[in-house]
PDB file of N, CA and C in Angstrom:
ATOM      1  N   UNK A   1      -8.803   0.758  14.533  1.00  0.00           N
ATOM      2  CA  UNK A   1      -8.520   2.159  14.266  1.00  0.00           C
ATOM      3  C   UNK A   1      -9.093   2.557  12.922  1.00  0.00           C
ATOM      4  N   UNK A   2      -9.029   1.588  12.088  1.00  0.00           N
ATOM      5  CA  UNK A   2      -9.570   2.202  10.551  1.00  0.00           C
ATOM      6  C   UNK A   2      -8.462   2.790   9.866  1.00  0.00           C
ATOM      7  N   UNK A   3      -9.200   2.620   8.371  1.00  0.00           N
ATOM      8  CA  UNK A   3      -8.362   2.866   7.305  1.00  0.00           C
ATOM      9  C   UNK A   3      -8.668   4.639   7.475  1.00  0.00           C
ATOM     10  N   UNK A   4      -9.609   5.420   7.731  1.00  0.00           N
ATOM     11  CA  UNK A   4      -9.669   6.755   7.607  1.00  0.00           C
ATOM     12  C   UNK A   4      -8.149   6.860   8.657  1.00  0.00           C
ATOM     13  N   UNK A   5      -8.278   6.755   9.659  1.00  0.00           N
ATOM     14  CA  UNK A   5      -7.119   7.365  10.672  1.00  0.00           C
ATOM     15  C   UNK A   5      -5.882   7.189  10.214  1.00  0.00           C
ATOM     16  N   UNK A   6      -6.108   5.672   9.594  1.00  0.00           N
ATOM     17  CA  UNK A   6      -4.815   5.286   9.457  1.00  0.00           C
ATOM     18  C   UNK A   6      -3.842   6.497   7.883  1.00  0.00           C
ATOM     19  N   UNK A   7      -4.842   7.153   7.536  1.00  0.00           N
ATOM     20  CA  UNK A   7      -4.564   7.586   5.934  1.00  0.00           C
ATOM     21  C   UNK A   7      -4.425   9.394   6.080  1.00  0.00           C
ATOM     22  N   UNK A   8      -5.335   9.867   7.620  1.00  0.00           N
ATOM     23  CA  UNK A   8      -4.812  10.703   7.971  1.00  0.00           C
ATOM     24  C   UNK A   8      -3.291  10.673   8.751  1.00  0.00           C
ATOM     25  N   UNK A   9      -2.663   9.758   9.420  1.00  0.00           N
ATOM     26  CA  UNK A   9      -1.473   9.746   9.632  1.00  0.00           C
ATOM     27  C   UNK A   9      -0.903   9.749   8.667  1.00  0.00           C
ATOM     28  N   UNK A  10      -1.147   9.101   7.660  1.00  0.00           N
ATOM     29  CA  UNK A  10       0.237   9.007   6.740  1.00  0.00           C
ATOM     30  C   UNK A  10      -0.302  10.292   5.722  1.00  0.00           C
ATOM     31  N   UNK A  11      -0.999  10.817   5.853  1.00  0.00           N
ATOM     32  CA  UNK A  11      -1.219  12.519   5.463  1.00  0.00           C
ATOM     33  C   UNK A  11      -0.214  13.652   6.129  1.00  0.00           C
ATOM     34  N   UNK A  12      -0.512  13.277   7.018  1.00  0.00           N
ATOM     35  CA  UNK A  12       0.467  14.032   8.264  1.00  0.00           C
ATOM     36  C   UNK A  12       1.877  14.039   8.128  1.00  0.00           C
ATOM     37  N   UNK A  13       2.167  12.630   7.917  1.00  0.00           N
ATOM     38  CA  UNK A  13       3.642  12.437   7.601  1.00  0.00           C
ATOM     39  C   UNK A  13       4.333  12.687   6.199  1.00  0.00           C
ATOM     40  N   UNK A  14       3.488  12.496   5.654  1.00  0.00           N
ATOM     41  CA  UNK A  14       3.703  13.081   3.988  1.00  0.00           C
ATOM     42  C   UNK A  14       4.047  14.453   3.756  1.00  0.00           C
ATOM     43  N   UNK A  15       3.083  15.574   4.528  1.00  0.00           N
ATOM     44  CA  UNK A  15       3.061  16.884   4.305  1.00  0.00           C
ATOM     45  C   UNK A  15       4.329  17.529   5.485  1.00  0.00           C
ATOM     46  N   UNK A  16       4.994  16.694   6.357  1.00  0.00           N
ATOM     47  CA  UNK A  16       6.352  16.741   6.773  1.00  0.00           C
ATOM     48  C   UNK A  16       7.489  16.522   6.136  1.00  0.00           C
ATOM     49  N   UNK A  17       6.778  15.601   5.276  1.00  0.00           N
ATOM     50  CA  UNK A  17       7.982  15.461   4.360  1.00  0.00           C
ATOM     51  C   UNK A  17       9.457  14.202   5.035  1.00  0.00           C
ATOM     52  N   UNK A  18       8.199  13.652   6.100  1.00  0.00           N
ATOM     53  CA  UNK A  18       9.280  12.515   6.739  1.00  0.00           C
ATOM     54  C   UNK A  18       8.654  11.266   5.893  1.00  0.00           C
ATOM     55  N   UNK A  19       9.841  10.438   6.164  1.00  0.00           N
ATOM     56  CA  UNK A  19       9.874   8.599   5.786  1.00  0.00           C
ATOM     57  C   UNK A  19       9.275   7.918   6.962  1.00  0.00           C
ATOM     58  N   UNK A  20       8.882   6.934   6.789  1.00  0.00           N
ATOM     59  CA  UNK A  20       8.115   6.017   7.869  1.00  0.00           C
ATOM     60  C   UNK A  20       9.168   5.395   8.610  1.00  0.00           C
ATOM     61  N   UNK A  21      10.213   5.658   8.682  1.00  0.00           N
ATOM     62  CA  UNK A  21      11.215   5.068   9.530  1.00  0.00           C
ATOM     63  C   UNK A  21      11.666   6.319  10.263  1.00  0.00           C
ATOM     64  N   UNK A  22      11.582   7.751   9.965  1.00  0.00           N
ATOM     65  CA  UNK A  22      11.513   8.541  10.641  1.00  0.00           C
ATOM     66  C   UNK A  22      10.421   9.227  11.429  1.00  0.00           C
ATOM     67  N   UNK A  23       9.137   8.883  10.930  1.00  0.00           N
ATOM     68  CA  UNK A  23       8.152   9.127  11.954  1.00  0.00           C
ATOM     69  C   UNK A  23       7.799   8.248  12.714  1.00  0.00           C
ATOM     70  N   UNK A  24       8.494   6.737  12.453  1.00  0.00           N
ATOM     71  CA  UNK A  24       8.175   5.755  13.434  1.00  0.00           C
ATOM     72  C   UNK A  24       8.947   5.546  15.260  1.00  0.00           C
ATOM     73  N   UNK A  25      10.219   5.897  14.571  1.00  0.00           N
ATOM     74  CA  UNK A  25      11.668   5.828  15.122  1.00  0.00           C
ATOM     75  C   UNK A  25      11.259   5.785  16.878  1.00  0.00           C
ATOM     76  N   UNK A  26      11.381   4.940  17.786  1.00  0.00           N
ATOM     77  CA  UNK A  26      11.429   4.950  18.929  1.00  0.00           C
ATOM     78  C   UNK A  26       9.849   4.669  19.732  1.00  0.00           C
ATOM     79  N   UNK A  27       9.024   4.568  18.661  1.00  0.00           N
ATOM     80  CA  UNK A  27       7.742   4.238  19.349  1.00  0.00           C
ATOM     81  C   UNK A  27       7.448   3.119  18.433  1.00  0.00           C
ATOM     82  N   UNK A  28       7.283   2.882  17.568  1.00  0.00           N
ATOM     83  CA  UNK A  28       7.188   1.219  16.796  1.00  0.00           C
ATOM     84  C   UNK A  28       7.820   1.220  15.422  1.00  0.00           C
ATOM     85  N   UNK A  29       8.098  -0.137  14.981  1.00  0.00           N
ATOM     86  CA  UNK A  29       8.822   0.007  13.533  1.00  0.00           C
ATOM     87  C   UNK A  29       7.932   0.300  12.618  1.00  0.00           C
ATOM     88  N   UNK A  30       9.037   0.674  11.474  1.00  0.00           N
ATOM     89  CA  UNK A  30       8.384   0.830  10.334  1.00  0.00           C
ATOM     90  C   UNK A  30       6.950   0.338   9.540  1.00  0.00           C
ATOM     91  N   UNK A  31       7.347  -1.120   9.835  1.00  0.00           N
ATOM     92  CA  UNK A  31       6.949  -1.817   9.652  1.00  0.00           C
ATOM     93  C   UNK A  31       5.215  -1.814   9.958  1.00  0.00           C
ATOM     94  N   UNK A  32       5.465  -1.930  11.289  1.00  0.00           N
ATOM     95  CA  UNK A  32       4.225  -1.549  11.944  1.00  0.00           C
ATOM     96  C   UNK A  32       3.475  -0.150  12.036  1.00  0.00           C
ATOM     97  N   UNK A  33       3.967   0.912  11.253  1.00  0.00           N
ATOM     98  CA  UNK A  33       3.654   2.179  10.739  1.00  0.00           C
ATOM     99  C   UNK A  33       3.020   2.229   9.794  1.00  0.00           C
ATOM    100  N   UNK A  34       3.707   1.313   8.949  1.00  0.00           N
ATOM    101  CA  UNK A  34       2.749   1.401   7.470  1.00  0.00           C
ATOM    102  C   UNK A  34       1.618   0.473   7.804  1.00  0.00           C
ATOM    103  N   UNK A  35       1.141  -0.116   8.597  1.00  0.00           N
ATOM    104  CA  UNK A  35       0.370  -1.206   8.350  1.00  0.00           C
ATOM    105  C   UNK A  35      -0.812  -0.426   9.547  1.00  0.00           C
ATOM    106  N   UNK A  36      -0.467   0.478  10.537  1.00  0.00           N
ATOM    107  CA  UNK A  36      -1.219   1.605  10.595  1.00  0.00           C
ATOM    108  C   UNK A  36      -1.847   2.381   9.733  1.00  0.00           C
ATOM    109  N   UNK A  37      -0.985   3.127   9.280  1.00  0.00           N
ATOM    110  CA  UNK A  37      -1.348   3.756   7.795  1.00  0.00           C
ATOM    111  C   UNK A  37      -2.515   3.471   6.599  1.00  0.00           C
ATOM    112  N   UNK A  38      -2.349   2.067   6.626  1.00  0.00           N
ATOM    113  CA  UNK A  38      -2.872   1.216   5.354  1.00  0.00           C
ATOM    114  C   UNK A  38      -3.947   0.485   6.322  1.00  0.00           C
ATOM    115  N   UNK A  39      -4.171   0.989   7.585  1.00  0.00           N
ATOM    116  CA  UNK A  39      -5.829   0.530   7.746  1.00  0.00           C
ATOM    117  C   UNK A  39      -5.500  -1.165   8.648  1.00  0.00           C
ATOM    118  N   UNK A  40      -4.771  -1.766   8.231  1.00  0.00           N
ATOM    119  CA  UNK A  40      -4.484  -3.086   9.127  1.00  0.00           C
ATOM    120  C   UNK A  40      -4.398  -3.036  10.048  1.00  0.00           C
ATOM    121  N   UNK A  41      -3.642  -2.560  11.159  1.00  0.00           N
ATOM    122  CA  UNK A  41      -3.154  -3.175  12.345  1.00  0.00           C
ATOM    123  C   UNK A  41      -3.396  -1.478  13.236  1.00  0.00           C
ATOM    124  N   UNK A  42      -3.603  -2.139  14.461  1.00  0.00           N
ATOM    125  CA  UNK A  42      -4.154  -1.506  15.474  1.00  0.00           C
ATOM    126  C   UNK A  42      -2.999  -0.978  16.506  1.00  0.00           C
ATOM    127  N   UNK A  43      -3.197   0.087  17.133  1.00  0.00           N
ATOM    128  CA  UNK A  43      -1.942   0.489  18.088  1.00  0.00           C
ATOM    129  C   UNK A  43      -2.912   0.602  19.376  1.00  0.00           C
ATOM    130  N   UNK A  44      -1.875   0.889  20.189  1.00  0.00           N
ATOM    131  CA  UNK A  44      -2.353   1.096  21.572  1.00  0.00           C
ATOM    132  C   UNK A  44      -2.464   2.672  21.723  1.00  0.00           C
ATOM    133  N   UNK A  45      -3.528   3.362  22.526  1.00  0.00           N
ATOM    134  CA  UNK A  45      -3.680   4.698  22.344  1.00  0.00           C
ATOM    135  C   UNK A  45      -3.002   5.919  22.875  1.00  0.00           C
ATOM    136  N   UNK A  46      -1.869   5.223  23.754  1.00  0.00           N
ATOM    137  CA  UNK A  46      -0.625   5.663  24.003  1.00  0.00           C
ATOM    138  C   UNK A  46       0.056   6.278  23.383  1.00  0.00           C
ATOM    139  N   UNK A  47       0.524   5.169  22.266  1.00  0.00           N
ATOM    140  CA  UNK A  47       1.474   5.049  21.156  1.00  0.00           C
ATOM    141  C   UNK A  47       0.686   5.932  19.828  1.00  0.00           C
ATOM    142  N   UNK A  48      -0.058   5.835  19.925  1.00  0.00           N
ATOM    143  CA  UNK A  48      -1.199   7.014  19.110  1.00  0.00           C
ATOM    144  C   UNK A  48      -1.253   8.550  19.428  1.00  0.00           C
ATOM    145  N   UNK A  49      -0.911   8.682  20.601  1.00  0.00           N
ATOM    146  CA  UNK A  49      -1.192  10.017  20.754  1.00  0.00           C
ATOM    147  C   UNK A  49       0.372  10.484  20.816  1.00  0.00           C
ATOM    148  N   UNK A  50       1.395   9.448  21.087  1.00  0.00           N
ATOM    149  CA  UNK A  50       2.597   9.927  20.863  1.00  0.00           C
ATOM    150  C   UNK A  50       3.369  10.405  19.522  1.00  0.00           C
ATOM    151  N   UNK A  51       2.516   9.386  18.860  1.00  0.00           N
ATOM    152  CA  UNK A  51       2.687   9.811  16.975  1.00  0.00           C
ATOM    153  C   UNK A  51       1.832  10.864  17.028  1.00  0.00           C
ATOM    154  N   UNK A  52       0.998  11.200  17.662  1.00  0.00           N
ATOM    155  CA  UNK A  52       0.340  12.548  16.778  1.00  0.00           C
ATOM    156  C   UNK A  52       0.807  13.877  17.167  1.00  0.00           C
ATOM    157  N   UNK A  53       1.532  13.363  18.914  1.00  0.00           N
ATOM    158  CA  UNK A  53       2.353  14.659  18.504  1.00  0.00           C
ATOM    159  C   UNK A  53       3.843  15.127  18.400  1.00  0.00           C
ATOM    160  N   UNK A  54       4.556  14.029  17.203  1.00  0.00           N
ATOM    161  CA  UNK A  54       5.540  14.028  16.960  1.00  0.00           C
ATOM    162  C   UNK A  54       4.734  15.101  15.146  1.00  0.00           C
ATOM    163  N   UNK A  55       3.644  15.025  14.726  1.00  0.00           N
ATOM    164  CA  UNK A  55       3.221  15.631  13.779  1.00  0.00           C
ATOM    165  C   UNK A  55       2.445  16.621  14.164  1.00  0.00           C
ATOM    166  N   UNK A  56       2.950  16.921  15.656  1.00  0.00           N
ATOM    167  CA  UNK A  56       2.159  18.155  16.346  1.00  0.00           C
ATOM    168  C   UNK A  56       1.041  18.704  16.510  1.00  0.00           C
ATOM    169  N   UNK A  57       0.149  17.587  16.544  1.00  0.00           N
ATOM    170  CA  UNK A  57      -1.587  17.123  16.235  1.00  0.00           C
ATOM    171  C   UNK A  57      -1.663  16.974  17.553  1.00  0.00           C
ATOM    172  N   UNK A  58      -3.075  16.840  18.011  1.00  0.00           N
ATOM    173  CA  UNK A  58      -3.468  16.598  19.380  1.00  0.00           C
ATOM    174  C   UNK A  58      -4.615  15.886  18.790  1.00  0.00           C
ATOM    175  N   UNK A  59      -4.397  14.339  19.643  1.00  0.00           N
ATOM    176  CA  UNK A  59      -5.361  13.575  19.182  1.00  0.00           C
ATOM    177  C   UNK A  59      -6.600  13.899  20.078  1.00  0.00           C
ATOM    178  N   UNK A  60      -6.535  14.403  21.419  1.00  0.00           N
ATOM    179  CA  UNK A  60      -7.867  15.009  22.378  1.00  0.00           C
ATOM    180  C   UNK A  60      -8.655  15.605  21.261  1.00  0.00           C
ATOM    181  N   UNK A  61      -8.143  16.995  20.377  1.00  0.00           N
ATOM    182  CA  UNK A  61      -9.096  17.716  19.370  1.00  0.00           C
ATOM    183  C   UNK A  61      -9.752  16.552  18.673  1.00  0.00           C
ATOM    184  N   UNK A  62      -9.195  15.703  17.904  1.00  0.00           N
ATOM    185  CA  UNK A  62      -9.925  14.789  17.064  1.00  0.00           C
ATOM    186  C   UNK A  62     -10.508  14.382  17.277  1.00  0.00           C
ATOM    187  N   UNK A  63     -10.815  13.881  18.775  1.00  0.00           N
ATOM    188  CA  UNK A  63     -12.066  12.953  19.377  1.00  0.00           C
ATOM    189  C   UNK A  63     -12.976  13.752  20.025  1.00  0.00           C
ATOM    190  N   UNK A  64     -12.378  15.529  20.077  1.00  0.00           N
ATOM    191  CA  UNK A  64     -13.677  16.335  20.520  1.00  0.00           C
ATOM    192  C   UNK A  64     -14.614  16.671  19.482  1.00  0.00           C
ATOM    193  N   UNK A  65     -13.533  16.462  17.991  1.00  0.00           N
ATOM    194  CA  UNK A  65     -14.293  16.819  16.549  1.00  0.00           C
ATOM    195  C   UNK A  65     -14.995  15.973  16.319  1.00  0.00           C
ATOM    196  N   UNK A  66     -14.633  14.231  16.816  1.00  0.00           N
ATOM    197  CA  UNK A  66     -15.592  13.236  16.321  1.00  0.00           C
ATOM    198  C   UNK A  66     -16.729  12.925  16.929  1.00  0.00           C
ATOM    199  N   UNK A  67     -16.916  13.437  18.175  1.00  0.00           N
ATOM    200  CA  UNK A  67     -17.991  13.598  19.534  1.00  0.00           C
ATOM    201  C   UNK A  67     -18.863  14.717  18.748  1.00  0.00           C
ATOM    202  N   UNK A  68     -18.343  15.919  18.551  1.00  0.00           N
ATOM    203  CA  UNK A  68     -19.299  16.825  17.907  1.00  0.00           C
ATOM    204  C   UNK A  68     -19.935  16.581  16.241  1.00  0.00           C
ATOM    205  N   UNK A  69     -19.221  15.745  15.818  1.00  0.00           N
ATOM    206  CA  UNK A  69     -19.944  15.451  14.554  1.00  0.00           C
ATOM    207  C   UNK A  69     -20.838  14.237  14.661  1.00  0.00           C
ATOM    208  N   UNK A  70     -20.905  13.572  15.994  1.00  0.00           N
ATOM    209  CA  UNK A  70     -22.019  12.805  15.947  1.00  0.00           C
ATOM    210  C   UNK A  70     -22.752  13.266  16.672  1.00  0.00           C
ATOM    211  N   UNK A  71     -22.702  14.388  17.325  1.00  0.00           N
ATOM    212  CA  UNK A  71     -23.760  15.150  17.858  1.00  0.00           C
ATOM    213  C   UNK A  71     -24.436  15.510  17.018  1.00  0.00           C
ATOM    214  N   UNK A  72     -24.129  16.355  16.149  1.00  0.00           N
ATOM    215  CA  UNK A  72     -24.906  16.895  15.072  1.00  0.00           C
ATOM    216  C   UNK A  72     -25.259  15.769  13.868  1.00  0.00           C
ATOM    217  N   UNK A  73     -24.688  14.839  13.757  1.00  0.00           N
ATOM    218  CA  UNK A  73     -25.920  13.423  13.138  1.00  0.00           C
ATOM    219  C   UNK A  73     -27.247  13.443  13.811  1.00  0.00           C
ATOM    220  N   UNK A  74     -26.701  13.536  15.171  1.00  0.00           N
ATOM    221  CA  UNK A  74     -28.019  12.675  15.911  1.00  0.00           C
ATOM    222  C   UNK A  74     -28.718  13.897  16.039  1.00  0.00           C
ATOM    223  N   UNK A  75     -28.370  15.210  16.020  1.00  0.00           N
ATOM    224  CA  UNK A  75     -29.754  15.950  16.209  1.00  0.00           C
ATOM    225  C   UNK A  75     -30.148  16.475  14.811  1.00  0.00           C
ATOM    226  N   UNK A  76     -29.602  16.381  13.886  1.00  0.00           N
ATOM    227  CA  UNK A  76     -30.041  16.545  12.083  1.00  0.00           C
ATOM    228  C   UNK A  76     -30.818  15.307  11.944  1.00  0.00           C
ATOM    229  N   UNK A  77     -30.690  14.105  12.824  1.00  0.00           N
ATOM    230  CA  UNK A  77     -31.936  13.097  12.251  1.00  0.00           C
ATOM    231  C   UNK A  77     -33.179  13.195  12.698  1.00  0.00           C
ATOM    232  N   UNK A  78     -33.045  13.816  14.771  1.00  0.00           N
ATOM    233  CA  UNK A  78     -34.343  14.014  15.241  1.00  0.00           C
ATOM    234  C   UNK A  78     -35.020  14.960  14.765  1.00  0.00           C
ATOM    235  N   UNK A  79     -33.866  16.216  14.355  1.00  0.00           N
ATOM    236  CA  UNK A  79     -34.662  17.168  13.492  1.00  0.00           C
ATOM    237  C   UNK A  79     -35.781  16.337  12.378  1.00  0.00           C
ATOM    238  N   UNK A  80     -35.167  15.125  11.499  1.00  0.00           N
ATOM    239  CA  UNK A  80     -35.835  15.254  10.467  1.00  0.00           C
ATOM    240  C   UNK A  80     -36.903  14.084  10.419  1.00  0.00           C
ATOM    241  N   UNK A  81     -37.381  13.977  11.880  1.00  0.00           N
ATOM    242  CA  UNK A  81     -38.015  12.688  11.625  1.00  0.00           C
ATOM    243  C   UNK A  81     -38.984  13.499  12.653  1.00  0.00           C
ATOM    244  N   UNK A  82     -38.773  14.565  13.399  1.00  0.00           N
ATOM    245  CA  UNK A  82     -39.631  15.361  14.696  1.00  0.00           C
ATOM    246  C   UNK A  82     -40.651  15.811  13.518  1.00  0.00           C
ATOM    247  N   UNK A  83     -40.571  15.995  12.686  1.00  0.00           N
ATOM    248  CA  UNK A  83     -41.836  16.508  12.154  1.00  0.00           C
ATOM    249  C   UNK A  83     -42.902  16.213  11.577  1.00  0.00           C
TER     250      UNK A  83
END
């Protein structure tokens, strides 16, 4: 998953103003929240999209944002090599 994702969750949960035992609560421990968070440990994408919308995020947008920003890599490079 990466340390970026993992640092936007705990962005998310910060600007809620919840504890990691309250945004964890019923889908994995604490434990295993922060270590999301901090880039270590990997979840299942289930359990991912259930945290994102307990912070009322839709993880579908994020992966339509990350599809379109490598779209536009890949055609800003053919742009710059087509000529």
């Amino acid at each position: 998953m990466g340390k970026r994702l993992g640092h936007m969750i705990r962005e998310f949960r910060e600007k809620q103003g919840r504890t990691i035992e309250e945004a964890a609560r019923g889908l994995l421990s604490a434990a295993e929240l922060s270590r999301v968070e901090n880039g270590t440990k990997e979840i299942e994408y289930l359990i991912m999209e259930a945290l994102f919308e307990t912070y009322g995020k839709s993880l579908d947008k994020l992966e339509l944002n990350k599809i379109a920003a490598r779209w536009s890599a890949k055609a800003v490079a053919q742009l710059s090599f087509s000529q």
